[in-house]
C-alpha atoms as a PDB file:
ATOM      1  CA  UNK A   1      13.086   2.867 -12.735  1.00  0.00           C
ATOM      2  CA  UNK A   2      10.966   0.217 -13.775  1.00  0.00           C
ATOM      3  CA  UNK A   3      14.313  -2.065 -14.571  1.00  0.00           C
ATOM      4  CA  UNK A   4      15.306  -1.508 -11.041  1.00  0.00           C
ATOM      5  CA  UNK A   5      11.814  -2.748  -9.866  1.00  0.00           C
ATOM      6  CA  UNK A   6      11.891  -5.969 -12.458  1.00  0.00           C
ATOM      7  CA  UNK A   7      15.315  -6.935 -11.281  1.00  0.00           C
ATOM      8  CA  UNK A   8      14.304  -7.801  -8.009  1.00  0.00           C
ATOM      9  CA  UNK A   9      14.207 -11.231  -6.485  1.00  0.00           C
ATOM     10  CA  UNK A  10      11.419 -12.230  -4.141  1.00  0.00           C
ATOM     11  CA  UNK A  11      12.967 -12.149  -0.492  1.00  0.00           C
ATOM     12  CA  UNK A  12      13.664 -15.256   1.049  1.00  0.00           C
ATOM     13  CA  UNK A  13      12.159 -14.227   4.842  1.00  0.00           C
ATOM     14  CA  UNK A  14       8.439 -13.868   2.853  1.00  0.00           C
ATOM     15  CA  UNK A  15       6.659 -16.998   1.833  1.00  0.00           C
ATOM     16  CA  UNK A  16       5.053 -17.946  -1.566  1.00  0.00           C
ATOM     17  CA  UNK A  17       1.481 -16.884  -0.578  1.00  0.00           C
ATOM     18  CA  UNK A  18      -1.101 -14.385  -1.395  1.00  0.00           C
ATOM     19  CA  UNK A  19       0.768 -11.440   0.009  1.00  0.00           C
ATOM     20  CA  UNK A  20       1.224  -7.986  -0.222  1.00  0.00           C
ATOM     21  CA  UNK A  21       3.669  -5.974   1.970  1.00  0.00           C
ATOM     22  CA  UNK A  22       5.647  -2.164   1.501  1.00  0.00           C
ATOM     23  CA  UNK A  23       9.380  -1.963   0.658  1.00  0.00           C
ATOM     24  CA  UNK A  24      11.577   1.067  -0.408  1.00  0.00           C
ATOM     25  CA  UNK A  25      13.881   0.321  -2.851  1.00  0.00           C
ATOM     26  CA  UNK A  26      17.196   2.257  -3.036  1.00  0.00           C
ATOM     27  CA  UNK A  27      18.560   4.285  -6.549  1.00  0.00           C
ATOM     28  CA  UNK A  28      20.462   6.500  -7.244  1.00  0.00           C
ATOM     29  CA  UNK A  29      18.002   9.078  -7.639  1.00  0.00           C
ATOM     30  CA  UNK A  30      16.728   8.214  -4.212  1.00  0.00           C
ATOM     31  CA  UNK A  31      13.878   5.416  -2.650  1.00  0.00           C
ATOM     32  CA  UNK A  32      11.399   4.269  -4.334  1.00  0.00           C
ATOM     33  CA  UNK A  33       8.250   3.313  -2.825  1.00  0.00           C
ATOM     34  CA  UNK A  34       6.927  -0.456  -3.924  1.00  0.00           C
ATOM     35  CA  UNK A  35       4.328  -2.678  -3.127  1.00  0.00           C
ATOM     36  CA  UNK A  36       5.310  -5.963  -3.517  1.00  0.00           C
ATOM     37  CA  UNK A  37       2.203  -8.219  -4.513  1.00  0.00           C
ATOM     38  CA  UNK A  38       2.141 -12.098  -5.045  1.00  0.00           C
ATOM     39  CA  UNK A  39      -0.689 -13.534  -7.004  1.00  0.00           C
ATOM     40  CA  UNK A  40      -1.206 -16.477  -9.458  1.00  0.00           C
ATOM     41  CA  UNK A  41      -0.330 -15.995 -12.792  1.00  0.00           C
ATOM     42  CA  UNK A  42      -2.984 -15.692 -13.912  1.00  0.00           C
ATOM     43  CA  UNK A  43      -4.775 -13.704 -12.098  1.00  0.00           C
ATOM     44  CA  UNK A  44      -1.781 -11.224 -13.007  1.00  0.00           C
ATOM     45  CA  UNK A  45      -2.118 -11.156 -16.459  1.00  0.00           C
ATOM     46  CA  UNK A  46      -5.970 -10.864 -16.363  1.00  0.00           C
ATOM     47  CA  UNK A  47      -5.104  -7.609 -14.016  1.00  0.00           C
ATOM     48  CA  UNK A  48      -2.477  -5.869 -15.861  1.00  0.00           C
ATOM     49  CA  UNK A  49      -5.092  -3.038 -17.432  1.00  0.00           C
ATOM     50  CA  UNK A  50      -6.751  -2.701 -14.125  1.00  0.00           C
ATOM     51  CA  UNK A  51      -8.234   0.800 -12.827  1.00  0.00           C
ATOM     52  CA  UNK A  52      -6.810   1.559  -9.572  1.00  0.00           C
ATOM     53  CA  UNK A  53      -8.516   3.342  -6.817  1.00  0.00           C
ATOM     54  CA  UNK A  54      -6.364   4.404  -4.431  1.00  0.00           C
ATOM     55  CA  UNK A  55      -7.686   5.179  -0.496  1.00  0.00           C
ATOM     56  CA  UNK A  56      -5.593   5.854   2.762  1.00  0.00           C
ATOM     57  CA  UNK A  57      -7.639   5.723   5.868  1.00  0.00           C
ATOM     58  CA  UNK A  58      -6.110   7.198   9.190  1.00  0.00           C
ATOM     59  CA  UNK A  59      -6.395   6.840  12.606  1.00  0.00           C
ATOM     60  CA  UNK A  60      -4.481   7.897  15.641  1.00  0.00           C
ATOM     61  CA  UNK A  61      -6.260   6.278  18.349  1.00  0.00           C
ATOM     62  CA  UNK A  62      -5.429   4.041  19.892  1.00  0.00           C
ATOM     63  CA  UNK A  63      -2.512   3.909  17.761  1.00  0.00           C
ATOM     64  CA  UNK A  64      -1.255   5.943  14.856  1.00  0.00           C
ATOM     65  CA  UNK A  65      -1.495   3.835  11.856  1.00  0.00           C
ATOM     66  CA  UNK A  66      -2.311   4.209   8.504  1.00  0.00           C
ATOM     67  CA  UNK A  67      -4.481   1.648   6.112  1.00  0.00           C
ATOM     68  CA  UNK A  68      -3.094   2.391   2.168  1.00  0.00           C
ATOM     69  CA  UNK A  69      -4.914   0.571  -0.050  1.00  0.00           C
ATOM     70  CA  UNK A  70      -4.885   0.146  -3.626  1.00  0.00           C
ATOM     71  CA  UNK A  71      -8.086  -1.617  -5.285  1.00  0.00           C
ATOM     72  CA  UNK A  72      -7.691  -3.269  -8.649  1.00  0.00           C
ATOM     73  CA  UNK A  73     -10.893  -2.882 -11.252  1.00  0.00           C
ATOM     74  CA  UNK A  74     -11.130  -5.036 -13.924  1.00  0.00           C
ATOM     75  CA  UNK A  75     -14.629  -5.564 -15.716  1.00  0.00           C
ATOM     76  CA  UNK A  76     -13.824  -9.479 -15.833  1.00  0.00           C
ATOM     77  CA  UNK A  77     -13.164  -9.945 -12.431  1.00  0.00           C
ATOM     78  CA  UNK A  78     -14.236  -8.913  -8.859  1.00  0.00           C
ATOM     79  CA  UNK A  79     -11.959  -6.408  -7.532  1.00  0.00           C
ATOM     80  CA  UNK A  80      -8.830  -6.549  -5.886  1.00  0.00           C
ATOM     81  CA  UNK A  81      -7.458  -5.205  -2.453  1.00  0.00           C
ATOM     82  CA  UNK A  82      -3.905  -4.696  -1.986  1.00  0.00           C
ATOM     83  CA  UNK A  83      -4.116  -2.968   1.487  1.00  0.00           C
ATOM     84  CA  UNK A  84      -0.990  -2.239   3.249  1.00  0.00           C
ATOM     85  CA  UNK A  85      -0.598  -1.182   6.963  1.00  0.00           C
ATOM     86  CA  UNK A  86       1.850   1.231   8.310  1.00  0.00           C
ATOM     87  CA  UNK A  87       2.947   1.751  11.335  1.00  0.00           C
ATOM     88  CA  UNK A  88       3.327   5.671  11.524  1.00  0.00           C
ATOM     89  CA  UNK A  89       5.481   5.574  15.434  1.00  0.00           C
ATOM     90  CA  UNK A  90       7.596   2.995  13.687  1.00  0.00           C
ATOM     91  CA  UNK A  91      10.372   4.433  11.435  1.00  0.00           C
ATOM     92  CA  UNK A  92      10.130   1.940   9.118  1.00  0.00           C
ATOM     93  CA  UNK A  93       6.391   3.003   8.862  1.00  0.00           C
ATOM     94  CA  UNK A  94       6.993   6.868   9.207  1.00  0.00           C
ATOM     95  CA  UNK A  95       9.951   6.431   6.080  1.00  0.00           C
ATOM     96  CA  UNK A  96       7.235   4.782   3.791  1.00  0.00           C
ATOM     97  CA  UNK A  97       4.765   7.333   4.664  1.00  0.00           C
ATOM     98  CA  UNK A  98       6.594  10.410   3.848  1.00  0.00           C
ATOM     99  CA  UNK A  99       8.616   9.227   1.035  1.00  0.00           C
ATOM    100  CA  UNK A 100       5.016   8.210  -0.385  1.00  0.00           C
ATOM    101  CA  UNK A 101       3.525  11.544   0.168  1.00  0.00           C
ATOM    102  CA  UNK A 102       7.037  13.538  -1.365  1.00  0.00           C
ATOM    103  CA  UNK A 103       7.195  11.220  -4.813  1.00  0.00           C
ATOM    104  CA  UNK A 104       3.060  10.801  -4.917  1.00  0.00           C
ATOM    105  CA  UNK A 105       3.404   7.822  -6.832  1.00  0.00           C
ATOM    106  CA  UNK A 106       4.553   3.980  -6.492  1.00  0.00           C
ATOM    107  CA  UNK A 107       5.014   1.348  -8.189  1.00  0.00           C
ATOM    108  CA  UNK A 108       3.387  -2.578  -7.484  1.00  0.00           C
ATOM    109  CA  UNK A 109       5.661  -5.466  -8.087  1.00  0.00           C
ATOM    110  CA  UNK A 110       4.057  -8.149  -9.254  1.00  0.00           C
ATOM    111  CA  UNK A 111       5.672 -11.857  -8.095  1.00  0.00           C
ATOM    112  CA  UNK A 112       3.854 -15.375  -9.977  1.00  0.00           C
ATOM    113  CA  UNK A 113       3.401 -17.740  -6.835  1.00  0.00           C
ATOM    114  CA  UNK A 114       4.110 -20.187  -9.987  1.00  0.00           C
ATOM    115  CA  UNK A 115       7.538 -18.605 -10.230  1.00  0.00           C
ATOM    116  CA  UNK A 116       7.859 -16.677  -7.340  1.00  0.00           C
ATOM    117  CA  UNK A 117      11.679 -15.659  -7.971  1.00  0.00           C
ATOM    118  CA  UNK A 118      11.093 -12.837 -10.253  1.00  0.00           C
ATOM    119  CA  UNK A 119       9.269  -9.815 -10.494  1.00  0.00           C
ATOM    120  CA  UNK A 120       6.967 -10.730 -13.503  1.00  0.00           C
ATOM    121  CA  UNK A 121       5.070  -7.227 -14.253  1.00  0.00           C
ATOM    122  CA  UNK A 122       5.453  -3.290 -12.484  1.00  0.00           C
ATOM    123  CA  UNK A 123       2.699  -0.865 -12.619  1.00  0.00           C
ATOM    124  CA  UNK A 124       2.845   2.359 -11.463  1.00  0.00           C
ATOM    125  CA  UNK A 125       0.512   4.367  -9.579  1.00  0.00           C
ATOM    126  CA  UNK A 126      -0.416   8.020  -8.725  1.00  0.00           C
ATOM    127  CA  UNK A 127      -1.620   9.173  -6.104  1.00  0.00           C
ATOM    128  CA  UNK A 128      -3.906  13.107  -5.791  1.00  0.00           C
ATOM    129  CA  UNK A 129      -2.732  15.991  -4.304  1.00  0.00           C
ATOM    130  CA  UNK A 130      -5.223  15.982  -1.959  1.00  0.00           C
ATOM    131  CA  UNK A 131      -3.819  12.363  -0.735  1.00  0.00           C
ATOM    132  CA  UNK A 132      -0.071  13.642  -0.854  1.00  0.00           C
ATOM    133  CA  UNK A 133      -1.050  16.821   1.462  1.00  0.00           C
ATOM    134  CA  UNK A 134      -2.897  14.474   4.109  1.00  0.00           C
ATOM    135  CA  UNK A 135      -0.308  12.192   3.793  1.00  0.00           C
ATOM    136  CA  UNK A 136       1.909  14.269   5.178  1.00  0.00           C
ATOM    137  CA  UNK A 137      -0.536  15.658   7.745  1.00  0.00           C
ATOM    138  CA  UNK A 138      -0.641  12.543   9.188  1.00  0.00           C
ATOM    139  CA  UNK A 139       2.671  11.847   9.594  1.00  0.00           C
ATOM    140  CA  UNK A 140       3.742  15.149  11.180  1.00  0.00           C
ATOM    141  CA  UNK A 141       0.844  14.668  13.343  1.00  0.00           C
ATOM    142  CA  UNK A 142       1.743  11.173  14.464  1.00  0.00           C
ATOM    143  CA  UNK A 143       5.133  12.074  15.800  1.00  0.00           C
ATOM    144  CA  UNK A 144       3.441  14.203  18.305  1.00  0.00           C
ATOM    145  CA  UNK A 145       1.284  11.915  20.105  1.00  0.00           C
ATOM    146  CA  UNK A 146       1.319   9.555  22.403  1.00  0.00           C
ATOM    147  CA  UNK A 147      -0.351   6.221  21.721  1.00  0.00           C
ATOM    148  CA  UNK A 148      -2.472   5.180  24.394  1.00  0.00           C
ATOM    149  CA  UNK A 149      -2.969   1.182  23.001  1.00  0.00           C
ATOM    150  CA  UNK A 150      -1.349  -1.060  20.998  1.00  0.00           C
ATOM    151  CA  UNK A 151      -0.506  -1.114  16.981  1.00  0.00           C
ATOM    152  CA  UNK A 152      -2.735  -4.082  16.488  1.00  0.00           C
ATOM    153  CA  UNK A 153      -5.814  -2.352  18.150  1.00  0.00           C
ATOM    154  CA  UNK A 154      -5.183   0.410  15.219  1.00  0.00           C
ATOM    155  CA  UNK A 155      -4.896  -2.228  12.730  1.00  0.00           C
ATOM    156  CA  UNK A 156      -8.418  -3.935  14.048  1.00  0.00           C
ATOM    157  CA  UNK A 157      -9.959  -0.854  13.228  1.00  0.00           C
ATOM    158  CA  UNK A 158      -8.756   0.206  10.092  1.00  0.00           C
ATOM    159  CA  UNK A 159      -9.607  -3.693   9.447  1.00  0.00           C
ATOM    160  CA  UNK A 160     -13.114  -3.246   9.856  1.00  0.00           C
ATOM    161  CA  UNK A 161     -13.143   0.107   8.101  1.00  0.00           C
ATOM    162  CA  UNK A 162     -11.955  -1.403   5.020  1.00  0.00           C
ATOM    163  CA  UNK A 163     -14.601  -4.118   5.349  1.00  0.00           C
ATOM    164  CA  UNK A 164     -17.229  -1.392   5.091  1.00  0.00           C
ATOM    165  CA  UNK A 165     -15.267   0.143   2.364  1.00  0.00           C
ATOM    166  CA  UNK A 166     -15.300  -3.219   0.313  1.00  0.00           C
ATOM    167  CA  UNK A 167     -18.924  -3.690   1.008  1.00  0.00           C
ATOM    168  CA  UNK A 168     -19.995   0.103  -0.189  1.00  0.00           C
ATOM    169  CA  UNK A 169     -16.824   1.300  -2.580  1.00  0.00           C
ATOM    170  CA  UNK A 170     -16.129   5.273  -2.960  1.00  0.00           C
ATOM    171  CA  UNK A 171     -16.864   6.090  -6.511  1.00  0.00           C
ATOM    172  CA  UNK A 172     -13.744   8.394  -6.104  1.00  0.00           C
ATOM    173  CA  UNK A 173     -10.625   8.319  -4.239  1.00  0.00           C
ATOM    174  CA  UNK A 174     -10.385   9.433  -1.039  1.00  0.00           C
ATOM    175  CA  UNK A 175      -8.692   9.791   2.409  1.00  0.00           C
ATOM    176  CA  UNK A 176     -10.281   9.281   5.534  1.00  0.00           C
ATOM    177  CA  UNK A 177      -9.719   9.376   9.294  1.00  0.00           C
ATOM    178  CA  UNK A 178     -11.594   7.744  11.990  1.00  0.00           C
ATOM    179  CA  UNK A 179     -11.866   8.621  15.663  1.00  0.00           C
END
């Protein structure tokens, strides 16, 4: 699996920035969920035996949405956010979610913006139990309502939560919902 992930080609439609954004990749043993991330080269190599801390922070006013973020710990450097929203009343967004929360793991595809063509490193990444179980949860739950705002008031708040996150870090993973 981690061929298929280093074989792929940065997509055309996404520029060469700081980025980070969900895919699933098809195999033949099914999708697997990626996070494609584009960093200097760097900053890459000084990450590749980071710590990850893993979080997914929920809400379903007034939009369901979920905030999955993976945070990079390295003793040389500050740490790293990779968060990723999803859409959970989009079906692109409700795919990701529950294919996350069967394989509990995924892997991060890492791009150079130096040489932004090819994937340059893969990691893979577990996630609890716990955060599989709530994971689904979530989803299930989120087909059942009915939003009462839009997506980007959702992503607002799960903005600001992960600003207070950054600012006071869990010592240990977690999942979280807000009102």
């Amino acid at each position: 699996m981690i061929q298929v992930c280093l074989d792929q080609l940065w997509p055309q439609d996404k520029p060469v920035a700081q980025i980070v954004f969900p895919k699933l990749l098809p195999t033949r043993s099914g999708n697997l969920v990626t996070l494609w991330v584009m960093l200097p080269k760097q900053e890459i190599q000084n990450r590749l035996f980071s710590k990850f801390q893993k979080e997914l922070i929920y809400t379903e006013l007034p939009h369901p949405m979920l905030l999955w973020t993976t945070q990079m710990i390295t003793q040389q450097q500050e740490d790293r956010w990779l968060p990723c929203y999803l859409d959970l009343k989009d079906s692109k967004g409700e795919e990701i979610a529950r294919c996350l929360a069967e394989k509990g793991f995924y892997y991060l595809l890492f791009f150079a913006i130096e040489e932004p063509q090819y994937c340059t490193e893969v990691m893979a990444v577990t996630l609890n139990r716990y955060q599989t179980k709530i994971l689904t949860q979530w989803t299930n739950t989120s087909q059942t309502l009915q939003p009462i705002g839009r997506p980007s008031a959702s992503k607002h708040l799960l903005k600001q939560e992960l600003d207070k996150l950054k600012s006071n870090p869990a010592i240990l993973e977690s999942v979280s919902q807000i009102a």
